[in-house]
N, C-alpha and C. Protein backbone atom coordinates (compact mmCIF):
# COMPACT_ATOMS: atom_id res chain seq x y z
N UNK A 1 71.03 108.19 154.84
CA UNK A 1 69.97 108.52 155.77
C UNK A 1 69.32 109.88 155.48
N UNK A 2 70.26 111.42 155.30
CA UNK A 2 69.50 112.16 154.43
C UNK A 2 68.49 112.30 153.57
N UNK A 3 68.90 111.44 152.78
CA UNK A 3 68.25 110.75 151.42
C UNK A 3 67.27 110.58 151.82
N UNK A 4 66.55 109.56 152.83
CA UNK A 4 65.54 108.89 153.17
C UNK A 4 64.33 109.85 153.81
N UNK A 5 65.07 110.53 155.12
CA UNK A 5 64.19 111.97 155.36
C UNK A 5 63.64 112.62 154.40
N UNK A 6 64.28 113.17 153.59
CA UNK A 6 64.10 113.95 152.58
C UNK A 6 62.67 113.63 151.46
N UNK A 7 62.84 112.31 151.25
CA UNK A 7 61.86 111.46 151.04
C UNK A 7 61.09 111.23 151.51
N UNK A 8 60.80 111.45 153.20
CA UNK A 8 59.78 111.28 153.90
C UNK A 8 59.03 112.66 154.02
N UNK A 9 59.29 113.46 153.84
CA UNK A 9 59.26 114.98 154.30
C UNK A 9 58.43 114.92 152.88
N UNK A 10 59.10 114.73 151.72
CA UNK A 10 58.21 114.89 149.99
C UNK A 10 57.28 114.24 150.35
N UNK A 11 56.88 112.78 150.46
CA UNK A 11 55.51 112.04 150.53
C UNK A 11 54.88 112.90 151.66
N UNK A 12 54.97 113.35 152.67
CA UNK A 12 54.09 113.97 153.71
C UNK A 12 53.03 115.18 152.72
N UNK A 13 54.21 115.78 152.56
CA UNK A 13 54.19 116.97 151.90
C UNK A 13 53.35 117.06 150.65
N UNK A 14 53.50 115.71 149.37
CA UNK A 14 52.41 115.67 148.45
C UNK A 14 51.54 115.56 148.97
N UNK A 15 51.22 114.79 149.86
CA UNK A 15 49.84 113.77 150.66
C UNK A 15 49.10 115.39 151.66
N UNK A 16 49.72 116.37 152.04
CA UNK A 16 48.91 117.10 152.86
C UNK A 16 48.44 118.22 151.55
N UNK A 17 49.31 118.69 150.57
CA UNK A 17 48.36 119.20 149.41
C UNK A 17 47.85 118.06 148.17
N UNK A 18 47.49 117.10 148.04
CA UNK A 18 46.76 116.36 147.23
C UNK A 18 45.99 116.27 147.80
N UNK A 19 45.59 115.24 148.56
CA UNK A 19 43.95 114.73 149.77
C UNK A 19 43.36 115.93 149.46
N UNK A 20 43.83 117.30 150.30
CA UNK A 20 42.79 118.39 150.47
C UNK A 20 41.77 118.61 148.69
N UNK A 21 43.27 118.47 147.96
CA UNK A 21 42.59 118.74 146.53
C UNK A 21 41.36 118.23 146.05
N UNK A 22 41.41 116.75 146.24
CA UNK A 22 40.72 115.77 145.93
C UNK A 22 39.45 115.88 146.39
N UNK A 23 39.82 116.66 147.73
CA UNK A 23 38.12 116.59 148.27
C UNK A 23 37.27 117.95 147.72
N UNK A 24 37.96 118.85 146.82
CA UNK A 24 37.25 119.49 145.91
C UNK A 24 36.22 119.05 144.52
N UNK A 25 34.87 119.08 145.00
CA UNK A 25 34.14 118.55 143.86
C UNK A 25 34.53 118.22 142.28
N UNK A 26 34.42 117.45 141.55
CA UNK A 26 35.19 117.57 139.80
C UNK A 26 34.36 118.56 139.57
N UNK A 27 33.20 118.72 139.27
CA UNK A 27 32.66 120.13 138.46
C UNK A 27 33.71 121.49 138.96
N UNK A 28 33.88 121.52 140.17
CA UNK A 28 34.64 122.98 140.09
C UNK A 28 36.18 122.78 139.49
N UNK A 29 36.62 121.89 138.58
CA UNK A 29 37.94 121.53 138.21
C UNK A 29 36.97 121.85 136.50
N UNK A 30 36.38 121.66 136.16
CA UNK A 30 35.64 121.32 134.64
C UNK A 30 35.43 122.83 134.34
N UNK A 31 36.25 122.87 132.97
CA UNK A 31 36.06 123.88 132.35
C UNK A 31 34.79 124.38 131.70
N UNK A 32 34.62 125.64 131.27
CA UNK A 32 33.71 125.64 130.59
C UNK A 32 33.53 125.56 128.78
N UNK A 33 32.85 124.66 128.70
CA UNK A 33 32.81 124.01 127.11
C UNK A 33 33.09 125.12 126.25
N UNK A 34 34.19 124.96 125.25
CA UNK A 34 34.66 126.35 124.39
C UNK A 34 33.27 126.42 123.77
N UNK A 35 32.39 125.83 123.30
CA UNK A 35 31.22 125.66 122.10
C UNK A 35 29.87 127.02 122.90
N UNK A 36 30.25 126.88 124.52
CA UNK A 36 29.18 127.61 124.94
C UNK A 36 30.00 129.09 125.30
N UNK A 37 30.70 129.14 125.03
CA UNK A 37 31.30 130.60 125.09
C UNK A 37 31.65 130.93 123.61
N UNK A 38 31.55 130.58 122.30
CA UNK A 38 31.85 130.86 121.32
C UNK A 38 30.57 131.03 120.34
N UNK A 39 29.71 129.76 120.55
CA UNK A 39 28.37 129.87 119.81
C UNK A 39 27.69 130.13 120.46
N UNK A 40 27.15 129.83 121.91
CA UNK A 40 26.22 130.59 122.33
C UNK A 40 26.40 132.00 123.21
N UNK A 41 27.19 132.41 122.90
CA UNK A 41 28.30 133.97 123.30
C UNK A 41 27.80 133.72 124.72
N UNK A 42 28.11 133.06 125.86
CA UNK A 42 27.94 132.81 126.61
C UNK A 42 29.46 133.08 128.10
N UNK A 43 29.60 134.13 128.69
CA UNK A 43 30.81 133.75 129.51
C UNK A 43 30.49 134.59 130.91
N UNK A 44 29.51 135.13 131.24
CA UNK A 44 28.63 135.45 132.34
C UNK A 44 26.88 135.00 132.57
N UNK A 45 26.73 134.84 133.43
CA UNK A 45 25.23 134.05 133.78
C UNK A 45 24.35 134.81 132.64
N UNK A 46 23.21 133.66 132.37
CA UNK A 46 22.47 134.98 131.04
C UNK A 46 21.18 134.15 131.91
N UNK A 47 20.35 135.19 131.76
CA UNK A 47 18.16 134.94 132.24
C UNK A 47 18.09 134.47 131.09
N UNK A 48 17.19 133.49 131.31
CA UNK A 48 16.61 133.08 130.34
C UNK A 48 14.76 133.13 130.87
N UNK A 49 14.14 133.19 130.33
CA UNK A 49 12.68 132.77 130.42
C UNK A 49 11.99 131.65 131.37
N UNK A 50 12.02 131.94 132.12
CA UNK A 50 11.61 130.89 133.30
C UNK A 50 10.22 130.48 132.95
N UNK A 51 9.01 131.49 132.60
CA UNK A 51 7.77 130.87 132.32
C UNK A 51 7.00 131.73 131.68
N UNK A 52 5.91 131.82 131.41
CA UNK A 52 5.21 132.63 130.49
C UNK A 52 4.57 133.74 131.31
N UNK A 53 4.80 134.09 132.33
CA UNK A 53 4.57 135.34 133.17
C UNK A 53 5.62 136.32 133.66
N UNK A 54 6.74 136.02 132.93
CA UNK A 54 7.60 137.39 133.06
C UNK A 54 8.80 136.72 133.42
N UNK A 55 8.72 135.85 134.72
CA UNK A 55 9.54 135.00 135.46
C UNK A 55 10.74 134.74 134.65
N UNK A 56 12.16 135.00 135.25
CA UNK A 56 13.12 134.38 134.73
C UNK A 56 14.37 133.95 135.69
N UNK A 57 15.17 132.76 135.19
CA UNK A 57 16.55 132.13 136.05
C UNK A 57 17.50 132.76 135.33
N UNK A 58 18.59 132.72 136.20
CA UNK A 58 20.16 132.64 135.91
C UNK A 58 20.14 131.62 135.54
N UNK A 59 21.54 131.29 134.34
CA UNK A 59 22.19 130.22 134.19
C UNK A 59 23.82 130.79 133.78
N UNK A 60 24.35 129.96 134.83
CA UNK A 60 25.93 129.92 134.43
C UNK A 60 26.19 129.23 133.24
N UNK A 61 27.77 129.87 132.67
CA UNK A 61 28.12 129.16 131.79
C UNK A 61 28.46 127.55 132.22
N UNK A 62 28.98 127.09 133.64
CA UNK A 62 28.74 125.65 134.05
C UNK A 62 27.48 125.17 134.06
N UNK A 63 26.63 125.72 134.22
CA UNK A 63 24.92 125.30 133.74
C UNK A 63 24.88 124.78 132.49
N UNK A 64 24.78 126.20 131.88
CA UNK A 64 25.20 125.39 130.20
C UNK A 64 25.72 124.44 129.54
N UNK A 65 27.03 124.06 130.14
CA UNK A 65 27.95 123.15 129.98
C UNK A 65 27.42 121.79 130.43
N UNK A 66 26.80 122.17 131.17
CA UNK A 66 26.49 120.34 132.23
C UNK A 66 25.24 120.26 131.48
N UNK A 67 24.50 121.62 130.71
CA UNK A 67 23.41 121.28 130.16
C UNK A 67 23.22 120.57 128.65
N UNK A 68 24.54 121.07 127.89
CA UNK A 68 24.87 120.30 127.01
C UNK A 68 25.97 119.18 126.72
N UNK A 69 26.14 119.04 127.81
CA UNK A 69 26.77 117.41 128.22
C UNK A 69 25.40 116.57 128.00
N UNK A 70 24.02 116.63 129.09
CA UNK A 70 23.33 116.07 129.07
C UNK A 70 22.44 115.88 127.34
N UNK A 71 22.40 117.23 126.86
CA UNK A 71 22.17 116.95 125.80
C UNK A 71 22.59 115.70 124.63
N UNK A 72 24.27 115.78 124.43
CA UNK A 72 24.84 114.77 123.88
C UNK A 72 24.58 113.22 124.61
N UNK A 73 24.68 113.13 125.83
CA UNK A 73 24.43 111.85 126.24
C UNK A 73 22.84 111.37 126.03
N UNK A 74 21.50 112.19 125.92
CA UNK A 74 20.52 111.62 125.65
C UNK A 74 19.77 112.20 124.77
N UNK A 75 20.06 113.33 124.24
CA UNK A 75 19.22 113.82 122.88
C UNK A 75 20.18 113.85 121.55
N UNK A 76 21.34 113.98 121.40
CA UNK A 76 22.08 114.31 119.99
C UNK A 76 21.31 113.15 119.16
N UNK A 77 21.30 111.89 119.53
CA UNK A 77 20.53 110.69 118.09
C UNK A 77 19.67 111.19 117.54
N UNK A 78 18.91 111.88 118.18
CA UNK A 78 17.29 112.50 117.04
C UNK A 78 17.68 114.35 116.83
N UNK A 79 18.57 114.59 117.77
CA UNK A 79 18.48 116.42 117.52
C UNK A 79 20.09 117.14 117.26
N UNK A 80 20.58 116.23 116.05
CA UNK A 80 21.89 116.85 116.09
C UNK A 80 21.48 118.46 115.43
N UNK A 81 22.66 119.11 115.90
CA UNK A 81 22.59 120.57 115.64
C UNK A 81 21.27 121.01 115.49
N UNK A 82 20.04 120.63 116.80
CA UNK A 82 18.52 121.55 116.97
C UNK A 82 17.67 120.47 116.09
N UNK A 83 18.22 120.07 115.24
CA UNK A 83 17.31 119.23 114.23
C UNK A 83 16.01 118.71 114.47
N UNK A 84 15.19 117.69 114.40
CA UNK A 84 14.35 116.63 114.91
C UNK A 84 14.60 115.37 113.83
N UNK A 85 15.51 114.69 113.79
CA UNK A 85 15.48 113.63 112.71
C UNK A 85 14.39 112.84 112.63
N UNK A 86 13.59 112.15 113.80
CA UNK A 86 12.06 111.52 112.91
C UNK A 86 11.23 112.56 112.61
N UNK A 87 11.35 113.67 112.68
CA UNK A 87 10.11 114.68 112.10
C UNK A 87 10.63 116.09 111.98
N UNK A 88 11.40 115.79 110.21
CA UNK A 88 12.52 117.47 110.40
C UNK A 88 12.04 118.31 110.36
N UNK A 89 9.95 118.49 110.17
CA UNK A 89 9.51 119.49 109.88
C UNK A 89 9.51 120.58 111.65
N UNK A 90 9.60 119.86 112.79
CA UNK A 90 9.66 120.32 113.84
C UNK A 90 11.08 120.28 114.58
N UNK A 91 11.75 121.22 114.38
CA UNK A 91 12.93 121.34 114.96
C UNK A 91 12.99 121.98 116.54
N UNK A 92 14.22 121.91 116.59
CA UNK A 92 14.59 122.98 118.15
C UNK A 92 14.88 124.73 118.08
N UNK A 93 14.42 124.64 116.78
CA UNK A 93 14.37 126.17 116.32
C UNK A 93 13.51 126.98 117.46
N UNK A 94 14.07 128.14 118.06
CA UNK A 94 12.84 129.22 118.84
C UNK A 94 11.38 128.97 118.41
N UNK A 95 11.97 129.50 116.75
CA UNK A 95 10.23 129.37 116.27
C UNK A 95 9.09 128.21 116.16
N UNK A 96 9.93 127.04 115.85
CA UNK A 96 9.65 125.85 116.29
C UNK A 96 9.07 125.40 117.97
N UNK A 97 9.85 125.73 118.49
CA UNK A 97 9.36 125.92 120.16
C UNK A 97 8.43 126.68 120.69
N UNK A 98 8.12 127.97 120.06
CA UNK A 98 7.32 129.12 120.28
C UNK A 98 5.70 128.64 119.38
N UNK A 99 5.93 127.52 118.66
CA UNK A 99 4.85 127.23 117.98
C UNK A 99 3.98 126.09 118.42
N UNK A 100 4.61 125.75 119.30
CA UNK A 100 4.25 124.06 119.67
C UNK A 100 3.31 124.45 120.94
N UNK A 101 2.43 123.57 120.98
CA UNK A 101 0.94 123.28 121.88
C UNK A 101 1.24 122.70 123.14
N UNK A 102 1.39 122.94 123.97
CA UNK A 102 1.75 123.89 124.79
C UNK A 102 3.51 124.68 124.08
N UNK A 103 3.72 126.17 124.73
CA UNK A 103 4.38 126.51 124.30
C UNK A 103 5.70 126.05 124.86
N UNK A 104 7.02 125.65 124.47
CA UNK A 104 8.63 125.13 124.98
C UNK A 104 9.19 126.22 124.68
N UNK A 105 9.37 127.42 124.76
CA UNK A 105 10.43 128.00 124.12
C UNK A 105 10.57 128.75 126.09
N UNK A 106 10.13 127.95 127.23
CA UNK A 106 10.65 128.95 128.58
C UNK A 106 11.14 127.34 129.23
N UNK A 107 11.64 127.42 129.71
CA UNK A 107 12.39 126.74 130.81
C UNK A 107 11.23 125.87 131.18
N UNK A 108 10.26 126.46 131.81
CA UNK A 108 9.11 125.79 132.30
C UNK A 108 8.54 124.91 131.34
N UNK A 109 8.41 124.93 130.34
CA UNK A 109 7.43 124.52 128.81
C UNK A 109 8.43 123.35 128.57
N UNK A 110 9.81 123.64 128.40
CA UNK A 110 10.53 122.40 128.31
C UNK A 110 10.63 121.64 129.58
N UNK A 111 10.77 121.35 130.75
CA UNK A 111 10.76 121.22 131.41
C UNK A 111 9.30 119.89 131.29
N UNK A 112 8.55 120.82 131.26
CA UNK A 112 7.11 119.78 131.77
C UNK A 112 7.17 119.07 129.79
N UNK A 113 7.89 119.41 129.12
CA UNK A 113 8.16 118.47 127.67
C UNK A 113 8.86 117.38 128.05
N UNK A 114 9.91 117.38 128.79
CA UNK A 114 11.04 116.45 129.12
C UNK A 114 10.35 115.21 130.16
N UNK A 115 9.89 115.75 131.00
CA UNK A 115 9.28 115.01 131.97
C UNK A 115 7.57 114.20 131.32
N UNK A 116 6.93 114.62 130.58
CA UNK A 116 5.91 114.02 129.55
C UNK A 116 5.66 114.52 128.16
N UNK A 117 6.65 113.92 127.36
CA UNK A 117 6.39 114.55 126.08
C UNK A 117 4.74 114.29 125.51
N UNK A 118 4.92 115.34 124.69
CA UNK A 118 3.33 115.13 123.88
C UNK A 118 3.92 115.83 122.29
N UNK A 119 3.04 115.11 121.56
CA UNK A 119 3.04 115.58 120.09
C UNK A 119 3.43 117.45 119.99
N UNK A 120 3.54 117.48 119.08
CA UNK A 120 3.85 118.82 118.93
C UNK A 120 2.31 119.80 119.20
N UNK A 121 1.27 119.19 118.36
CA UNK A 121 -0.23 119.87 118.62
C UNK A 121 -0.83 119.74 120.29
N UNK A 122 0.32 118.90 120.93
CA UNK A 122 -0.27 118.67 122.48
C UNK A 122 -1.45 117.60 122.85
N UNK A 123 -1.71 116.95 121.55
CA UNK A 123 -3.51 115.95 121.60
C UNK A 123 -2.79 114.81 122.07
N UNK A 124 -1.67 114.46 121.81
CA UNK A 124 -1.18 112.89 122.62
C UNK A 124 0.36 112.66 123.02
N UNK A 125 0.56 111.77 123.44
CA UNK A 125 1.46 111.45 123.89
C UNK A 125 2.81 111.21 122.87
N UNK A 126 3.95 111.56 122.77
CA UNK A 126 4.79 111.57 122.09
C UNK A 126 6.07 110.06 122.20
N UNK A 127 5.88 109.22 121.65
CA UNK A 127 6.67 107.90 121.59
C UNK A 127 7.79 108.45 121.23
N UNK A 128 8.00 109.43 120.28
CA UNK A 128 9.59 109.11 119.69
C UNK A 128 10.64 109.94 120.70
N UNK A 129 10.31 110.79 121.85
CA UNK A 129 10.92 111.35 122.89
C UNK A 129 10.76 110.58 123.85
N UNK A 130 12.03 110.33 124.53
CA UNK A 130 11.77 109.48 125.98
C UNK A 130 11.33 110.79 127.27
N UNK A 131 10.77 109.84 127.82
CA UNK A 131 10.20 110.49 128.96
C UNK A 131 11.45 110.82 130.16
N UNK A 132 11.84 112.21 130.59
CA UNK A 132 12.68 112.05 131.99
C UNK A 132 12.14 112.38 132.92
N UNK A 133 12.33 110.60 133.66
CA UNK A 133 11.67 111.51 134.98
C UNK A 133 12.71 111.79 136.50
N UNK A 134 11.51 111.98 137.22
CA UNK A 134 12.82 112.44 138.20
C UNK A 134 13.99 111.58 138.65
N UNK A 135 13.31 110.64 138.65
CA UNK A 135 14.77 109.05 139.16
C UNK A 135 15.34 109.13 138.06
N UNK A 136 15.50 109.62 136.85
CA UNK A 136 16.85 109.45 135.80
C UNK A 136 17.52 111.14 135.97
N UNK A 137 17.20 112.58 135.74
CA UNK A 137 17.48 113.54 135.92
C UNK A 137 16.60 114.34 136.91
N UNK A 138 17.22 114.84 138.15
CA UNK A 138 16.68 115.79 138.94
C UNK A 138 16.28 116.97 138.33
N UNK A 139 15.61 117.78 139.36
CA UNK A 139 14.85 118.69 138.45
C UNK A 139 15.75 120.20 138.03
N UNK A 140 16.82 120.13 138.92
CA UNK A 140 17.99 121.06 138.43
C UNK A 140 18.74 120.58 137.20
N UNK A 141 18.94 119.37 136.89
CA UNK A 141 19.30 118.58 135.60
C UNK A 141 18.71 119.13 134.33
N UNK A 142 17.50 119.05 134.73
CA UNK A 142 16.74 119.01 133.65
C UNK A 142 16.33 120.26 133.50
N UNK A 143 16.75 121.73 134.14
CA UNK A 143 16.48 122.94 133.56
C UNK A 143 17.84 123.63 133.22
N UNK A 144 18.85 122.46 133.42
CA UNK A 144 20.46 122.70 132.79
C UNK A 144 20.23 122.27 131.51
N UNK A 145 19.52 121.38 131.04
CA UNK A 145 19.64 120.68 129.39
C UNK A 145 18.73 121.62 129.20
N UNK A 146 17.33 122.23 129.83
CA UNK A 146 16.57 123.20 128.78
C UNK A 146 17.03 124.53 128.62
N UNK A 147 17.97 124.79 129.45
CA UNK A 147 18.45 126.14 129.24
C UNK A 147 19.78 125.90 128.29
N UNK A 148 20.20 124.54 127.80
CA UNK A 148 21.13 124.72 127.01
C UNK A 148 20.71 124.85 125.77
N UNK A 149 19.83 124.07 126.07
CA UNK A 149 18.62 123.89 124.53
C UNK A 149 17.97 125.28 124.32
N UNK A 150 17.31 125.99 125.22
CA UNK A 150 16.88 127.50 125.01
C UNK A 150 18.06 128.38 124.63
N UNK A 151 19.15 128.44 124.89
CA UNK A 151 20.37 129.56 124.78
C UNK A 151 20.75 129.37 122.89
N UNK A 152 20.69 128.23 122.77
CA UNK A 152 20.75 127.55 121.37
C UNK A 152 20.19 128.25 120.37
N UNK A 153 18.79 127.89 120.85
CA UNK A 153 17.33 127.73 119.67
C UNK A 153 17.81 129.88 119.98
N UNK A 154 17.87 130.39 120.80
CA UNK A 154 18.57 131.99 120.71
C UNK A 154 20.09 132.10 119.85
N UNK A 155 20.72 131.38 120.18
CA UNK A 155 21.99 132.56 119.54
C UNK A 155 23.01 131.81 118.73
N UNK A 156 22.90 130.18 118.81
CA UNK A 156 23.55 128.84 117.92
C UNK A 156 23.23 129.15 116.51
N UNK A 157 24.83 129.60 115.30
CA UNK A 157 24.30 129.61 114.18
C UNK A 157 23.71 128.31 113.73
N UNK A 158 22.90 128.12 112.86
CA UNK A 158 22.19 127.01 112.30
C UNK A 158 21.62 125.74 113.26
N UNK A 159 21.31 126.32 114.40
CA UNK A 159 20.73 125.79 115.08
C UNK A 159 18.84 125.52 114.89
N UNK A 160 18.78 124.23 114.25
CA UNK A 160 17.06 123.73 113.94
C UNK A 160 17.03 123.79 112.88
N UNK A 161 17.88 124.88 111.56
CA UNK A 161 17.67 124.58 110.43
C UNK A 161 17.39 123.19 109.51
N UNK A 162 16.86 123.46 108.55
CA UNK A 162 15.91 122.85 107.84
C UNK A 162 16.94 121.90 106.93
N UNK A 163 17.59 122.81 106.65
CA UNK A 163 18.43 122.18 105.37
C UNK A 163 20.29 122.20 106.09
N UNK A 164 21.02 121.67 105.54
CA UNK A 164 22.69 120.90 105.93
C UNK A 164 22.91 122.15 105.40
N UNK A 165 24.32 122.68 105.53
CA UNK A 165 25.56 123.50 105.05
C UNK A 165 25.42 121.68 103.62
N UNK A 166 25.64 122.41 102.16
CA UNK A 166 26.01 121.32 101.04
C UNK A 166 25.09 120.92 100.46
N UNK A 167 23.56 120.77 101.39
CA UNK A 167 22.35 120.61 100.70
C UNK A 167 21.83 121.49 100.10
N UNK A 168 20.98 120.64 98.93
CA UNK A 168 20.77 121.75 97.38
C UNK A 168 19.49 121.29 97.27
């Protein structure tokens, strides 16, 4: 009969610290991605460029992280490591971004890219980028993937380059 109390007292006892646990969101359990604290020297909030008038956001290193989660789940096929695989002459390079019609290299610029791409010169509409709109990523979503993508095209070695590590 000991035995049995004892047993009842443990199940109470997991069950009043587990439940509470559980009802803690998963993001605040999710680490932050070693890749954004190592390549993009990232381990306190960094501003990034909010828009072309001075304007700038915070982004946490969990920003980052959730921003390049989203990356891998819907851009890595055409932009591994910054790249552009149907058109390598336009990468995710800064300078690449800083060159393009309208300009992408602020939060804002990607932002209104993601939601209606257009060619790089800005004259039409861009097929080989899917369009996000708000019913697939909210609009906090989608300035987590451009600020992962902006922190990158800044401080990711070989991030947009032209040519592979082996290519001659």
């Amino acid at each position: 009969m000991p035995h049995r109390i004892f047993w009842i007292h443990l199940f109470v006892l997991v069950c009043l610290v587990c439940v509470p646990l559980g009802a803690i969101p998963l993001p605040a359990w999710a680490a932050v991605d070693p890749y954004i604290i190592r390549y993009l020297r990232v381990t306190e909030p960094v501003s990034l460029e909010l828009d072309g008038q001075g304007h700038s956001q915070l982004f946490t290193p969990d920003d980052l992280t959730v921003g390049k989660q989203l990356f891998e789940r819907n851009c890595l096929n055409c932009h591994v490591g910054g790249t552009t695989l149907p058109n390598p002459l336009v990468s995710l390079a800064l300078k690449d971004l800083q060159a393009a019609n309208p300009r992408r290299d602020t939060i804002a610029g990607l932002v209104t890219y993601f939601r209606q791409p257009m060619t790089y010169d800005g004259s039409e509409e861009n097929f080989w980028c899917r369009q996000i709109p708000e019913s697939w990523l909210s609009q906090h979503e989608v300035e987590q993937l451009a600020s992962f993508v902006l922190q990158a095209a800044h401080t990711a070695p070989g991030w947009g380059t032209e040519t592979f590590a082996g290519d001659s």
